[in-house]
C-alpha atoms as a PDB file:
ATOM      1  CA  UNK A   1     -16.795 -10.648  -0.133  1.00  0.00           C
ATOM      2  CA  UNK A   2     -19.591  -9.871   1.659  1.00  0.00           C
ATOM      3  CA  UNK A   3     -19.533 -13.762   3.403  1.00  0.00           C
ATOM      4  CA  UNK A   4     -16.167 -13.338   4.564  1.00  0.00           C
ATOM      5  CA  UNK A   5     -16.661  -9.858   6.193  1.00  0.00           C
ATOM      6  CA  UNK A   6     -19.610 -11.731   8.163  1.00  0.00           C
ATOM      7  CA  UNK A   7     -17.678 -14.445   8.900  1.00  0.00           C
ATOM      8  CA  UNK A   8     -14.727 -12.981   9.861  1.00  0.00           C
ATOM      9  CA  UNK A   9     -16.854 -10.550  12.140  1.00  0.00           C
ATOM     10  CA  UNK A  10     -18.058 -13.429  14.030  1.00  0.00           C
ATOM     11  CA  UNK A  11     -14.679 -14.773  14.295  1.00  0.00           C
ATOM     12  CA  UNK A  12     -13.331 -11.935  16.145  1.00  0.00           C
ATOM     13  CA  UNK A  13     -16.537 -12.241  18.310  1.00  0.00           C
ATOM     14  CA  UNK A  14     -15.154 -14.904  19.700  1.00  0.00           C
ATOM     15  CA  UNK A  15     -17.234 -17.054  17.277  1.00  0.00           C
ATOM     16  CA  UNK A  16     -20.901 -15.488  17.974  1.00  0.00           C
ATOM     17  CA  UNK A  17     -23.293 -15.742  14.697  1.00  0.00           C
ATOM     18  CA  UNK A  18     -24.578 -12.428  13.967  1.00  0.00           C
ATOM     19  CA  UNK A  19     -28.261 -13.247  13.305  1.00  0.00           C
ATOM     20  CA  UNK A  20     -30.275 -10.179  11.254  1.00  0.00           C
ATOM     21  CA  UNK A  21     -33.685  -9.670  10.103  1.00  0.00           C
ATOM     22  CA  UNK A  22     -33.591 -14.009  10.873  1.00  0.00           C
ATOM     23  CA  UNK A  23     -30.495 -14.643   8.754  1.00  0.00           C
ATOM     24  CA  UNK A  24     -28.608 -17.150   9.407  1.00  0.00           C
ATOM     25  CA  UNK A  25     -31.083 -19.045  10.403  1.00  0.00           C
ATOM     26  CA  UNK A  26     -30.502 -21.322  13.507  1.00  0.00           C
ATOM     27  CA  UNK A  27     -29.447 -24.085  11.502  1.00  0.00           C
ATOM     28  CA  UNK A  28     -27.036 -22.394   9.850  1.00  0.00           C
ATOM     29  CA  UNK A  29     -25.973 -20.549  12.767  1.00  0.00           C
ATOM     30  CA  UNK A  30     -25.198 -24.125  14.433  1.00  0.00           C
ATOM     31  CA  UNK A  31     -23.693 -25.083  11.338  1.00  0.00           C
ATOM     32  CA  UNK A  32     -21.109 -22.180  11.662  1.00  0.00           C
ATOM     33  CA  UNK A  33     -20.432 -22.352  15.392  1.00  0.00           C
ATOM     34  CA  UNK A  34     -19.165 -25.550  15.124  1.00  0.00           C
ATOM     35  CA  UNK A  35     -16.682 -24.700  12.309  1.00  0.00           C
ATOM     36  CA  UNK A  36     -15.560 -21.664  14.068  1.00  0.00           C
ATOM     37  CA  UNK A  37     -14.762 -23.797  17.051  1.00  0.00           C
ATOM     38  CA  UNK A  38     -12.604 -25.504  14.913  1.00  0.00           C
ATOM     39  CA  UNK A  39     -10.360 -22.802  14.215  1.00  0.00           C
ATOM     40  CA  UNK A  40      -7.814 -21.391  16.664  1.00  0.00           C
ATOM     41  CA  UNK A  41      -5.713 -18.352  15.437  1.00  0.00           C
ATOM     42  CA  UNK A  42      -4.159 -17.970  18.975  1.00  0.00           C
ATOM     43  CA  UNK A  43      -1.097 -19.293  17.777  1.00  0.00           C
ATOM     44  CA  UNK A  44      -0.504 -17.923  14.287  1.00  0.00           C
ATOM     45  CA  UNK A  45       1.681 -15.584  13.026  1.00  0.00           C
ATOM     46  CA  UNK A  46       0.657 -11.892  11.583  1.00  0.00           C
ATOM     47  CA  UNK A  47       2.171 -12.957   8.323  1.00  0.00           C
ATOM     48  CA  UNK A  48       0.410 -16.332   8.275  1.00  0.00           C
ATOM     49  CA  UNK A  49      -3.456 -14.812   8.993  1.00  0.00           C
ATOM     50  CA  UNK A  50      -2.221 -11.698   6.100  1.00  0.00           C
ATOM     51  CA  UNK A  51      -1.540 -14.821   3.435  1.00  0.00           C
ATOM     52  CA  UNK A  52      -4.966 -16.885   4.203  1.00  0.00           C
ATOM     53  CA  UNK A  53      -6.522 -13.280   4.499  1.00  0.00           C
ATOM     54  CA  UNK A  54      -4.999 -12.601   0.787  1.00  0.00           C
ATOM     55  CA  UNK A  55      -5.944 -16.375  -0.372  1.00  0.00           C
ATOM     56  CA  UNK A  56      -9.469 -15.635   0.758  1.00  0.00           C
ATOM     57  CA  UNK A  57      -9.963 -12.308  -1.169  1.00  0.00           C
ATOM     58  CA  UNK A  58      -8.334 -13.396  -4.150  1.00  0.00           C
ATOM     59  CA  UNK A  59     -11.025 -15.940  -4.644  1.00  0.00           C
ATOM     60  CA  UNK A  60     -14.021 -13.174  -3.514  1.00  0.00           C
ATOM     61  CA  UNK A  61     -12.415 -10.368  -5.989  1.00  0.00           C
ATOM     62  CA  UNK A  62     -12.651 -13.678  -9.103  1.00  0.00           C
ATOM     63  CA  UNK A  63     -16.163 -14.515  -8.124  1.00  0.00           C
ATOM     64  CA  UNK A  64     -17.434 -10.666  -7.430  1.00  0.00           C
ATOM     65  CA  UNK A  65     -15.921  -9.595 -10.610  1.00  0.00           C
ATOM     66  CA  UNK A  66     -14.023  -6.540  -8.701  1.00  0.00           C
ATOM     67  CA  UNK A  67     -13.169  -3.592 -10.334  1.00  0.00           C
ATOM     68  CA  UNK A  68      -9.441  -3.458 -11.271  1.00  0.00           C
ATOM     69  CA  UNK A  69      -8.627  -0.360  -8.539  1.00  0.00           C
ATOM     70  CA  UNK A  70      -9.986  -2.303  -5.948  1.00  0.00           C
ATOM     71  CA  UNK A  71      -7.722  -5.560  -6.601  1.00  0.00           C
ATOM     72  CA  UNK A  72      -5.083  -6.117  -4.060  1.00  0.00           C
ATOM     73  CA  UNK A  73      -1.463  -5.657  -4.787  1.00  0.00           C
ATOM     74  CA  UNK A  74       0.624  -9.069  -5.209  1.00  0.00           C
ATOM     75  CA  UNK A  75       2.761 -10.364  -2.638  1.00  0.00           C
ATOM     76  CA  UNK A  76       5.635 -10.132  -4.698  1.00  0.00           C
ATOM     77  CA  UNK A  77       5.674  -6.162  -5.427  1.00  0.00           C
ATOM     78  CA  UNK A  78       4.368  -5.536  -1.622  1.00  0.00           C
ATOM     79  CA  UNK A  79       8.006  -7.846  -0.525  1.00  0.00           C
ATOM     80  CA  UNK A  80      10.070  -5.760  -3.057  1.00  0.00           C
ATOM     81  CA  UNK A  81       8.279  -2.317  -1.668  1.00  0.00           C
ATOM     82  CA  UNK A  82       9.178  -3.236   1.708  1.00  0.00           C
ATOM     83  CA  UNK A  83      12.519  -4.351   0.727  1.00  0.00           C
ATOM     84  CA  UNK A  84      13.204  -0.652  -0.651  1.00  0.00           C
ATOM     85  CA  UNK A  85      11.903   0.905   2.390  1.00  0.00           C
ATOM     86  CA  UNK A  86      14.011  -0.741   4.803  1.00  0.00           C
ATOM     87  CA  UNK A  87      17.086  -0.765   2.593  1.00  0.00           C
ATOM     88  CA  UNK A  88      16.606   3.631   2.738  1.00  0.00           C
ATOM     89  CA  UNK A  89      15.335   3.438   6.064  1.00  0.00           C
ATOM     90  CA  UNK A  90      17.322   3.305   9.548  1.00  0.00           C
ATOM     91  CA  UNK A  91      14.855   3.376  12.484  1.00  0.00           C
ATOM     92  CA  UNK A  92      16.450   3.361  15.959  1.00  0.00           C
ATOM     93  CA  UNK A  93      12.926   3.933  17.629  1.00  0.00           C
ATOM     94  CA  UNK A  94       9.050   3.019  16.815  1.00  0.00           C
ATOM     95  CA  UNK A  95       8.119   4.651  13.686  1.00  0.00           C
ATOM     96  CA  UNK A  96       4.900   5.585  11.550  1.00  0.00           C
ATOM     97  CA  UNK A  97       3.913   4.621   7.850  1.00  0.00           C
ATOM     98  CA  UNK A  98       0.593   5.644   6.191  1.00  0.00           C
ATOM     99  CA  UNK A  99      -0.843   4.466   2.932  1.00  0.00           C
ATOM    100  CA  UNK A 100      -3.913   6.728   1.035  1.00  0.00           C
ATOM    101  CA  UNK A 101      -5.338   3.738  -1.160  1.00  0.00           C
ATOM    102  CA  UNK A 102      -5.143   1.331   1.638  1.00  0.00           C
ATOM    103  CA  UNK A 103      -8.022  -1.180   0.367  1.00  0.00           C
ATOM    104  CA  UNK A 104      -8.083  -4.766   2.164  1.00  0.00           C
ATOM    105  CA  UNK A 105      -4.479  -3.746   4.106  1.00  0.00           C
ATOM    106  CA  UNK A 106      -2.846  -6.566   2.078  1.00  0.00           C
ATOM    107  CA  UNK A 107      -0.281  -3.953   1.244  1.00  0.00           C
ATOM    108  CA  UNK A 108       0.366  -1.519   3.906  1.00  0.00           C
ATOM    109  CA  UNK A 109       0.396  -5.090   6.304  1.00  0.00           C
ATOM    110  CA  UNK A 110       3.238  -7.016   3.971  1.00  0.00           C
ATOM    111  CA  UNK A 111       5.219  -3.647   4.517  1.00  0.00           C
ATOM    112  CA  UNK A 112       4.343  -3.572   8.150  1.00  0.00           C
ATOM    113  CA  UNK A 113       4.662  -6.933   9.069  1.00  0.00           C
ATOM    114  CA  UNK A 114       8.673  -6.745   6.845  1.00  0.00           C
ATOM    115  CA  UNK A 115      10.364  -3.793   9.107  1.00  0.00           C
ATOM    116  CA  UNK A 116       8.729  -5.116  12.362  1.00  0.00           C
ATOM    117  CA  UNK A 117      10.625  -8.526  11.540  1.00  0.00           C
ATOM    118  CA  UNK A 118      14.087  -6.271  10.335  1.00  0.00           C
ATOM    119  CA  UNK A 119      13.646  -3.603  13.163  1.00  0.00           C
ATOM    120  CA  UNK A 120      11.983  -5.674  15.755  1.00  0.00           C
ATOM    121  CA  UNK A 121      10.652  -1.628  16.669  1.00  0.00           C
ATOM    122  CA  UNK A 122       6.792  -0.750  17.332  1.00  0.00           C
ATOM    123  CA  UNK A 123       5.688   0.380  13.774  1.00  0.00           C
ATOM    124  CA  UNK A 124       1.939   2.244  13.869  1.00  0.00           C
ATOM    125  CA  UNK A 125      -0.027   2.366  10.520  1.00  0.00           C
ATOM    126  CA  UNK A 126      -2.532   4.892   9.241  1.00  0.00           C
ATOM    127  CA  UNK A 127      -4.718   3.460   6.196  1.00  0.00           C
ATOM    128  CA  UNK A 128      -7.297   5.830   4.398  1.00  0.00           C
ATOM    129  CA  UNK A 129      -9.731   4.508   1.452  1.00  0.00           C
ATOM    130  CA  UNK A 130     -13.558   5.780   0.781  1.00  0.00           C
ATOM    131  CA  UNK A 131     -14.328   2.319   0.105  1.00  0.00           C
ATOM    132  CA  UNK A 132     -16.527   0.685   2.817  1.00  0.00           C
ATOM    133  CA  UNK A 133     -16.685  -3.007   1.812  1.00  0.00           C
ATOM    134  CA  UNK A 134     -12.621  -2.463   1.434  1.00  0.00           C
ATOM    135  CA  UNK A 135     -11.965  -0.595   4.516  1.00  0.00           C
ATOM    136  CA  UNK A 136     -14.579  -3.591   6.238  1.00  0.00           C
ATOM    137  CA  UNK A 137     -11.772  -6.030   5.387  1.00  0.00           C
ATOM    138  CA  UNK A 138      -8.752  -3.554   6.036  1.00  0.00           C
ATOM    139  CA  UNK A 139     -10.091  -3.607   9.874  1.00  0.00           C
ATOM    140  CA  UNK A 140     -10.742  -7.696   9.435  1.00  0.00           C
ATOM    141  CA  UNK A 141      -6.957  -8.300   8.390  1.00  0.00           C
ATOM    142  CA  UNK A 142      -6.171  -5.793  10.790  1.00  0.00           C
ATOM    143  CA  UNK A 143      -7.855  -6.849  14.046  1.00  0.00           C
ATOM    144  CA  UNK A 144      -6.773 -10.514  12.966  1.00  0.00           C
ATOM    145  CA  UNK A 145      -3.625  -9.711  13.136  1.00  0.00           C
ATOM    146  CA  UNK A 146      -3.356  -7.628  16.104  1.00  0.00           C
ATOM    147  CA  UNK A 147      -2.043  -5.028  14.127  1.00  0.00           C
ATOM    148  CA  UNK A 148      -1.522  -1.443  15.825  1.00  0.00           C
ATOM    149  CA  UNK A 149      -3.636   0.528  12.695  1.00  0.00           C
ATOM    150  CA  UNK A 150      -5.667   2.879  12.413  1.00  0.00           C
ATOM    151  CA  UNK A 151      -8.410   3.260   9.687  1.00  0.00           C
ATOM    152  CA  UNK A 152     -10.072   5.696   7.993  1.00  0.00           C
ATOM    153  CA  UNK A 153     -13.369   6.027   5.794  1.00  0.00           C
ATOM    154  CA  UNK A 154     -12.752   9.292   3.896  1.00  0.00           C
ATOM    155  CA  UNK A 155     -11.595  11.110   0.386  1.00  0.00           C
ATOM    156  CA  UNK A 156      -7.708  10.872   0.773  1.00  0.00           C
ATOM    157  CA  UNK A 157      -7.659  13.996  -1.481  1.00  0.00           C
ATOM    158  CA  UNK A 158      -9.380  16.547   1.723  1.00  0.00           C
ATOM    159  CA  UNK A 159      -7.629  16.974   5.005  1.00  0.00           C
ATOM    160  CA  UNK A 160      -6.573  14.100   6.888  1.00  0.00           C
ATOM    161  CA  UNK A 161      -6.735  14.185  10.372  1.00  0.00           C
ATOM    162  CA  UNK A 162      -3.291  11.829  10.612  1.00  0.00           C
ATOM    163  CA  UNK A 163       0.433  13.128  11.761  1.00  0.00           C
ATOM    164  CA  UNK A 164       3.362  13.263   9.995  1.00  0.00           C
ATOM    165  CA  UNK A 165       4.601   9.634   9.431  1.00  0.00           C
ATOM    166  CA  UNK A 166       8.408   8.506   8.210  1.00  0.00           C
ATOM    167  CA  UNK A 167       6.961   6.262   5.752  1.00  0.00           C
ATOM    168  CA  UNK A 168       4.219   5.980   3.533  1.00  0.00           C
ATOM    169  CA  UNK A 169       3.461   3.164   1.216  1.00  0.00           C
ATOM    170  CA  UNK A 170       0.644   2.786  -1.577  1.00  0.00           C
ATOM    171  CA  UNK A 171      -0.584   1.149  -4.631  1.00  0.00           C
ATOM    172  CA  UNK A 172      -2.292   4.039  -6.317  1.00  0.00           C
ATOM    173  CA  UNK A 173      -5.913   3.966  -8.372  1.00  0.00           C
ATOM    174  CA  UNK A 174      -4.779   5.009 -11.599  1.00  0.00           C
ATOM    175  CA  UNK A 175      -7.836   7.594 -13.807  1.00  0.00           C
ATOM    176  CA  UNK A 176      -8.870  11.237 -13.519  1.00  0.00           C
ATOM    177  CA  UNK A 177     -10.475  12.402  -9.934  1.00  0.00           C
ATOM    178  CA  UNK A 178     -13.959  13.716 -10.404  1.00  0.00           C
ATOM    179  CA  UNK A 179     -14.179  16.488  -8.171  1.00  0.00           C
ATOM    180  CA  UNK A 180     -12.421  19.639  -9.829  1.00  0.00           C
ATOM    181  CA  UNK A 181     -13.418  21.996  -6.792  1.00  0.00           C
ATOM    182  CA  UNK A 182     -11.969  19.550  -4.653  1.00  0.00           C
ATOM    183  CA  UNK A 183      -8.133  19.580  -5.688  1.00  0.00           C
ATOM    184  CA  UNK A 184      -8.242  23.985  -6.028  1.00  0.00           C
ATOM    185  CA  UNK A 185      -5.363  23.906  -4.121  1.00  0.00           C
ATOM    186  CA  UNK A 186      -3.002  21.486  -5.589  1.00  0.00           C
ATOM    187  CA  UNK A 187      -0.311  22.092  -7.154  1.00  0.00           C
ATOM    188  CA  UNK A 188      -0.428  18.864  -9.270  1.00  0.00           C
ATOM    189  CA  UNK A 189      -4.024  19.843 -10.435  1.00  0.00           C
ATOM    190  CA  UNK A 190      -4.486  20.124 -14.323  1.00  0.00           C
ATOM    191  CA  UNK A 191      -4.707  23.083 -16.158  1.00  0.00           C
ATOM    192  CA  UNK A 192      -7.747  22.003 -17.946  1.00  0.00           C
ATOM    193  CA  UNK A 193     -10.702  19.389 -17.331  1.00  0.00           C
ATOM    194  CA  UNK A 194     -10.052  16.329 -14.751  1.00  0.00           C
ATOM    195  CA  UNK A 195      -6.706  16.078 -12.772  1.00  0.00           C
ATOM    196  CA  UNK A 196      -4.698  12.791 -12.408  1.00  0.00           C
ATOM    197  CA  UNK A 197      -5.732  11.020  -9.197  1.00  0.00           C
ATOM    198  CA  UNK A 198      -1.996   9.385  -8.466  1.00  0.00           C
ATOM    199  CA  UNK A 199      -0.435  12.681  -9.146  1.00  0.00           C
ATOM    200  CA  UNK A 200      -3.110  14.155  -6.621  1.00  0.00           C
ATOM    201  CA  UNK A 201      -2.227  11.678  -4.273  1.00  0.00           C
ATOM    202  CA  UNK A 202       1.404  11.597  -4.381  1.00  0.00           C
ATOM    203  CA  UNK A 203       1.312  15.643  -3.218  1.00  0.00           C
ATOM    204  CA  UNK A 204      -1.246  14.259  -1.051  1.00  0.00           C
ATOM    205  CA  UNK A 205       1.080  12.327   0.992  1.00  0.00           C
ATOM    206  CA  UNK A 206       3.745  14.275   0.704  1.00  0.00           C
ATOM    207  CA  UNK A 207       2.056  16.891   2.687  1.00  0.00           C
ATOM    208  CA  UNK A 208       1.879  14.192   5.502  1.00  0.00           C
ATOM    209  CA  UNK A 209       4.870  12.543   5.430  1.00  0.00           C
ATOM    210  CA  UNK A 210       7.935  14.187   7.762  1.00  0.00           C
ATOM    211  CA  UNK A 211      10.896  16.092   6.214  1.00  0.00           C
ATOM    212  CA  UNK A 212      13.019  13.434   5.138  1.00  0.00           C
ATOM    213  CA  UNK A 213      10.276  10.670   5.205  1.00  0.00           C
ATOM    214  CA  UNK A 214      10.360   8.148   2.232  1.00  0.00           C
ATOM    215  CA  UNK A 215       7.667   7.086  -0.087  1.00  0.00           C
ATOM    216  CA  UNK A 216       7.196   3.961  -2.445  1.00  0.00           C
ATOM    217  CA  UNK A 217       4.635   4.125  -4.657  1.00  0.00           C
ATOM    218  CA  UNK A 218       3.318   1.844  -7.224  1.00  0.00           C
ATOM    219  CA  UNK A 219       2.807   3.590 -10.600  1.00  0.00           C
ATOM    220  CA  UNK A 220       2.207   3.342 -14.340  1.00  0.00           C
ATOM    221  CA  UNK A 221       5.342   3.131 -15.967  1.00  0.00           C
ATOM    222  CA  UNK A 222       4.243   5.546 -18.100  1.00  0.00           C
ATOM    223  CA  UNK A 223       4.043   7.790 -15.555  1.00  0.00           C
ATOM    224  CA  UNK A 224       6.201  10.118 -17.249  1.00  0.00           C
ATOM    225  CA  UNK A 225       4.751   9.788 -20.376  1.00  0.00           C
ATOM    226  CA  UNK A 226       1.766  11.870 -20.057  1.00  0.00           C
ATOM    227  CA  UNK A 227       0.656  14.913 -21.342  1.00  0.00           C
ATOM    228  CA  UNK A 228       0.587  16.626 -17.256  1.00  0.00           C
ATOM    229  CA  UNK A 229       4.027  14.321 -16.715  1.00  0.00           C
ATOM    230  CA  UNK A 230       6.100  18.570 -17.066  1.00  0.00           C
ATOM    231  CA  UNK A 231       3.740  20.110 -14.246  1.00  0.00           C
ATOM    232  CA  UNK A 232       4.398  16.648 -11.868  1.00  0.00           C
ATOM    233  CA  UNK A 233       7.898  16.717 -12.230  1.00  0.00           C
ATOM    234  CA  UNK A 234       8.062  20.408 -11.732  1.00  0.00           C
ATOM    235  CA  UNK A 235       6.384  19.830  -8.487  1.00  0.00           C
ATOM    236  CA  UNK A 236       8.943  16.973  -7.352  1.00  0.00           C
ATOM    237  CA  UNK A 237      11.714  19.300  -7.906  1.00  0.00           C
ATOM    238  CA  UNK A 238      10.356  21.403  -5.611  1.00  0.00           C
ATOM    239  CA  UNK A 239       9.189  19.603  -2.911  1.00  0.00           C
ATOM    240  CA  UNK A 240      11.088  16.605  -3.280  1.00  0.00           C
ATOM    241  CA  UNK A 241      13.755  13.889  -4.326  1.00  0.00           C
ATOM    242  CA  UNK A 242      13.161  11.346  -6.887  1.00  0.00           C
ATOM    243  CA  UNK A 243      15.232   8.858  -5.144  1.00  0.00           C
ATOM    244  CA  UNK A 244      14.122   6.150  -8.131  1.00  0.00           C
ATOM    245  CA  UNK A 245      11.898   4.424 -10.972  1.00  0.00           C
ATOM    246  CA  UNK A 246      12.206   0.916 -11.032  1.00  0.00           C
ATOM    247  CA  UNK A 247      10.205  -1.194 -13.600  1.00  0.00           C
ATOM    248  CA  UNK A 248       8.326  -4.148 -12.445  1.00  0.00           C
ATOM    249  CA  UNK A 249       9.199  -7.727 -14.406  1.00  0.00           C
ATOM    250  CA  UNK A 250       7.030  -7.314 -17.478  1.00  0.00           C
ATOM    251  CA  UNK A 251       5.804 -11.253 -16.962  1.00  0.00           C
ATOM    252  CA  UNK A 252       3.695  -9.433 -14.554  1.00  0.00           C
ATOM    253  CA  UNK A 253       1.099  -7.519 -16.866  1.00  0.00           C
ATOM    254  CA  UNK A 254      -0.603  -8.822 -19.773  1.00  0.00           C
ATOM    255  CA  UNK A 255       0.034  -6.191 -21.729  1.00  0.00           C
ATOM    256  CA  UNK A 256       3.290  -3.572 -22.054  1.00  0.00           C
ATOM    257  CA  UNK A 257       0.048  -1.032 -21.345  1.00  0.00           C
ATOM    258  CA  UNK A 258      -0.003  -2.091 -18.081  1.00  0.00           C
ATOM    259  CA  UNK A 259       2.970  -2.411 -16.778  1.00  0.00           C
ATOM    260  CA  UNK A 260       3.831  -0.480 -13.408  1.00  0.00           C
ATOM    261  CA  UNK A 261       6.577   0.681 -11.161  1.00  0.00           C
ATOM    262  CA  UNK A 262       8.211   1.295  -8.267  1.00  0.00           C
ATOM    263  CA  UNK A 263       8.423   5.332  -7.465  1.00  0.00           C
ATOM    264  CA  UNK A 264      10.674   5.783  -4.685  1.00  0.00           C
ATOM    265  CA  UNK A 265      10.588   9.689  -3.571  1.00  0.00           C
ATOM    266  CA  UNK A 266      11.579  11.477  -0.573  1.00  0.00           C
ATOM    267  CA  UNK A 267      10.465  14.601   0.834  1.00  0.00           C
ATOM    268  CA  UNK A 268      13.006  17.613   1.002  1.00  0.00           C
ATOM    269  CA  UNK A 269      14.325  18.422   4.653  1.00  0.00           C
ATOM    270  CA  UNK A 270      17.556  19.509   6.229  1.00  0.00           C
ATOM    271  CA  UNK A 271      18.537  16.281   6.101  1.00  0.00           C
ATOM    272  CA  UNK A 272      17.942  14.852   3.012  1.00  0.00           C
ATOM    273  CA  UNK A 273      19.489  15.017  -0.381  1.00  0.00           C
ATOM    274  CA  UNK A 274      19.310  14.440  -4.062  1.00  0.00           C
ATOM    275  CA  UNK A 275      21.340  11.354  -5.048  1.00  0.00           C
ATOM    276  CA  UNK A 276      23.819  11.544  -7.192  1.00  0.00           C
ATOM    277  CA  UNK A 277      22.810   8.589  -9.422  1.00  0.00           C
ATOM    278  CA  UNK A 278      18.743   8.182  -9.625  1.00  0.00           C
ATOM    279  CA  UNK A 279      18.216   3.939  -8.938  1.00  0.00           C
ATOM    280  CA  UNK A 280      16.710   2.951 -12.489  1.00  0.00           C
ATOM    281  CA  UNK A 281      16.346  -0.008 -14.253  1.00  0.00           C
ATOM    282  CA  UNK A 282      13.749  -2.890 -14.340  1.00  0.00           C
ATOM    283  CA  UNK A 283      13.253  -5.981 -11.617  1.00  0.00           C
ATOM    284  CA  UNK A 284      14.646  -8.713 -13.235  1.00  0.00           C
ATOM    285  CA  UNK A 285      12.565 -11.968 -13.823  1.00  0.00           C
ATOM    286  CA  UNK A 286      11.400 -13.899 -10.546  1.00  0.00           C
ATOM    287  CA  UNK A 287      12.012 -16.864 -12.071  1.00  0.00           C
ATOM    288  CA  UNK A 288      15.374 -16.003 -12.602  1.00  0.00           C
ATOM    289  CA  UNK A 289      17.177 -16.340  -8.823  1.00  0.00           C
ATOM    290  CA  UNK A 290      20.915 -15.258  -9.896  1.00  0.00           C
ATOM    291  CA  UNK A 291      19.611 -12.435 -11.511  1.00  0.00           C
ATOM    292  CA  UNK A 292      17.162 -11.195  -8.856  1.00  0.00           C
ATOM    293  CA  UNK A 293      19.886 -11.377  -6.194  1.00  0.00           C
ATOM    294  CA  UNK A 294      22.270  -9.340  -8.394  1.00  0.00           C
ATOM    295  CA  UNK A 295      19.972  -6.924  -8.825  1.00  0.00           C
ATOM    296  CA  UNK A 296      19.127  -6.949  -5.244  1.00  0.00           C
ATOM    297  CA  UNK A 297      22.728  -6.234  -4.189  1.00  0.00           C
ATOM    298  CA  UNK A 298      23.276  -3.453  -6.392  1.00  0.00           C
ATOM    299  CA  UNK A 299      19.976  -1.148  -4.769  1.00  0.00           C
ATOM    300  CA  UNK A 300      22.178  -2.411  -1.543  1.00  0.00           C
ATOM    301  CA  UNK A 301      25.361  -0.305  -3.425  1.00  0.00           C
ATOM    302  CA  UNK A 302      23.170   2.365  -4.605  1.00  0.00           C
ATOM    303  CA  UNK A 303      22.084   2.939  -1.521  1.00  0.00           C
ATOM    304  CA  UNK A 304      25.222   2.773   0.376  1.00  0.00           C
ATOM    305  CA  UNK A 305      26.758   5.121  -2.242  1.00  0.00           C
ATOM    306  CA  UNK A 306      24.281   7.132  -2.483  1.00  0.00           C
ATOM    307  CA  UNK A 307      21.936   7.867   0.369  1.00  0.00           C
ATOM    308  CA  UNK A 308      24.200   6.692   3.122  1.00  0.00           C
ATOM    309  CA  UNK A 309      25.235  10.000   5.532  1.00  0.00           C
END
């Protein structure tokens, strides 16, 4: 990972080596100049750099043996996330979206990349993540994609120093969060011992998304399942709507374990209501086209019969 985020450095340089402490040496730094005069990304697409951006860390996150939190989210769940959004969504000027657990951008980009193609309006992103190496190749997928974002290397459980987006998008790290004194003033905290970090995050961006804003999360399935699952869905009733649960194909995870889901919620405002029917049910198979479109069109009548002012 560490190769591409040099490589890719000197690519936005204009194709410069960065030579440190000798390294490259000038043979190698020849060597590289002349395959990054090979390469011209003045003419692709946002969507094209995201995929060989994706390719490329796929292979460094095999061979580095990364941690499962830090893996990216697949193409396929970022598409149906983005899908959801736009379907509860109607922008008729540039909007905002944010993501807390923003890692290499693979995710918060896919989503990005969608409603600019559906909306053809200015969307601005905010990414946080207190991973460096990660946040290295958020700004590398960024920058390569010319991709109006802005990053930050912090805690996403403190203060952000963001606005109030419409949106907000994330694949959430899934464990307890270390720092008890840190989440004093949560209302998702546990009574006892370490709190859930995607519960604390979920309040988290809640606090920053607008009145009315909608959020798609990507979840355990068991989300609900857990001992603190009464406290969390005490605090959703009072702060906002769950819109929907929607499980993921099971062909997905190798084990029922680790299976996740779609959490679509949206924050309580003057303008926004509980629907009628919660949207639940499970993805069908990929594989399986007639079902996948079937199950596509009904979200479209869920969301026409129920969300639709």
């Amino acid at each position: 990972m560490d190769a591409f985020i040099e490589n890719a450095d000197n690519l936005i340089d204009d194709g410069n080596v960065q030579i440190e402490d000798g390294k490259p040496d000038q043979q190698a730094a020849k060597k590289l100049q002349a395959i990054y005069q090979t390469i011209n990304l003045k003419n692709v697409t946002p969507e094209e750099i995201r995929t060989v951006v994706q390719l490329i860390m796929l292979k460094a996150i095999k061979q580095d043996a990364i941690q499962s939190n830090h893996q990216m989210t697949p193409d396929t769940i970022g598409i149906l996330m983005a899908y959801l959004l736009e379907k509860v969504s109607h922008f008729t000027k540039p909007f905002s979206i944010f993501d807390l657990s923003v890692g290499t951008g693979n995710l918060l980009t896919t989503v990005m990349n969608h409603l600019h193609s559906v909306t053809k309006l200015k969307v601005h992103g905010y990414g946080i993540d207190n991973d460096d190496s990660m946040l290295a190749v958020a700004s590398i997928n960024t920058t390569l994609q010319h991709q109006d974002i802005d990053l930050y290397h912090q805690d996403a459980i403190d203060s952000l120093d963001i606005p109030q987006s419409e949106l907000v998008v994330s694949d959430l790290p899934v464990g307890y969060y270390p720092l008890d004194d840190n989440v004093a003033n949560y209302e998702t905290r546990a009574n006892k011992g370490h709190s859930y970090v995607h519960h604390l995050l979920i309040e988290q961006a809640m606090n920053y998304l607008k009145p009315g804003g909608f959020g798609a999360f990507l979840v355990p399935s068991s989300l609900f399942q857990s001992s603190e699952s009464k406290q969390f869905v005490e605090w959703i009733q009072k702060h906002a709507h769950l819109q929907g649960l929607i499980n993921l194909p099971s062909e997905l995870f190798q084990t029922k374990q680790a299976q996740k889901s779609i959490l679509l919620l949206q924050r309580q405002g003057p303008n926004s209501k509980q629907a009628t029917k919660v949207l639940l049910g499970e993805f069908p198979s990929f594989k399986n086209k007639a079902e996948f479109a079937s199950f596509m069109q009904e979200i479209d009548r869920w969301v026409a019969t129920n969300l639709s002012v």
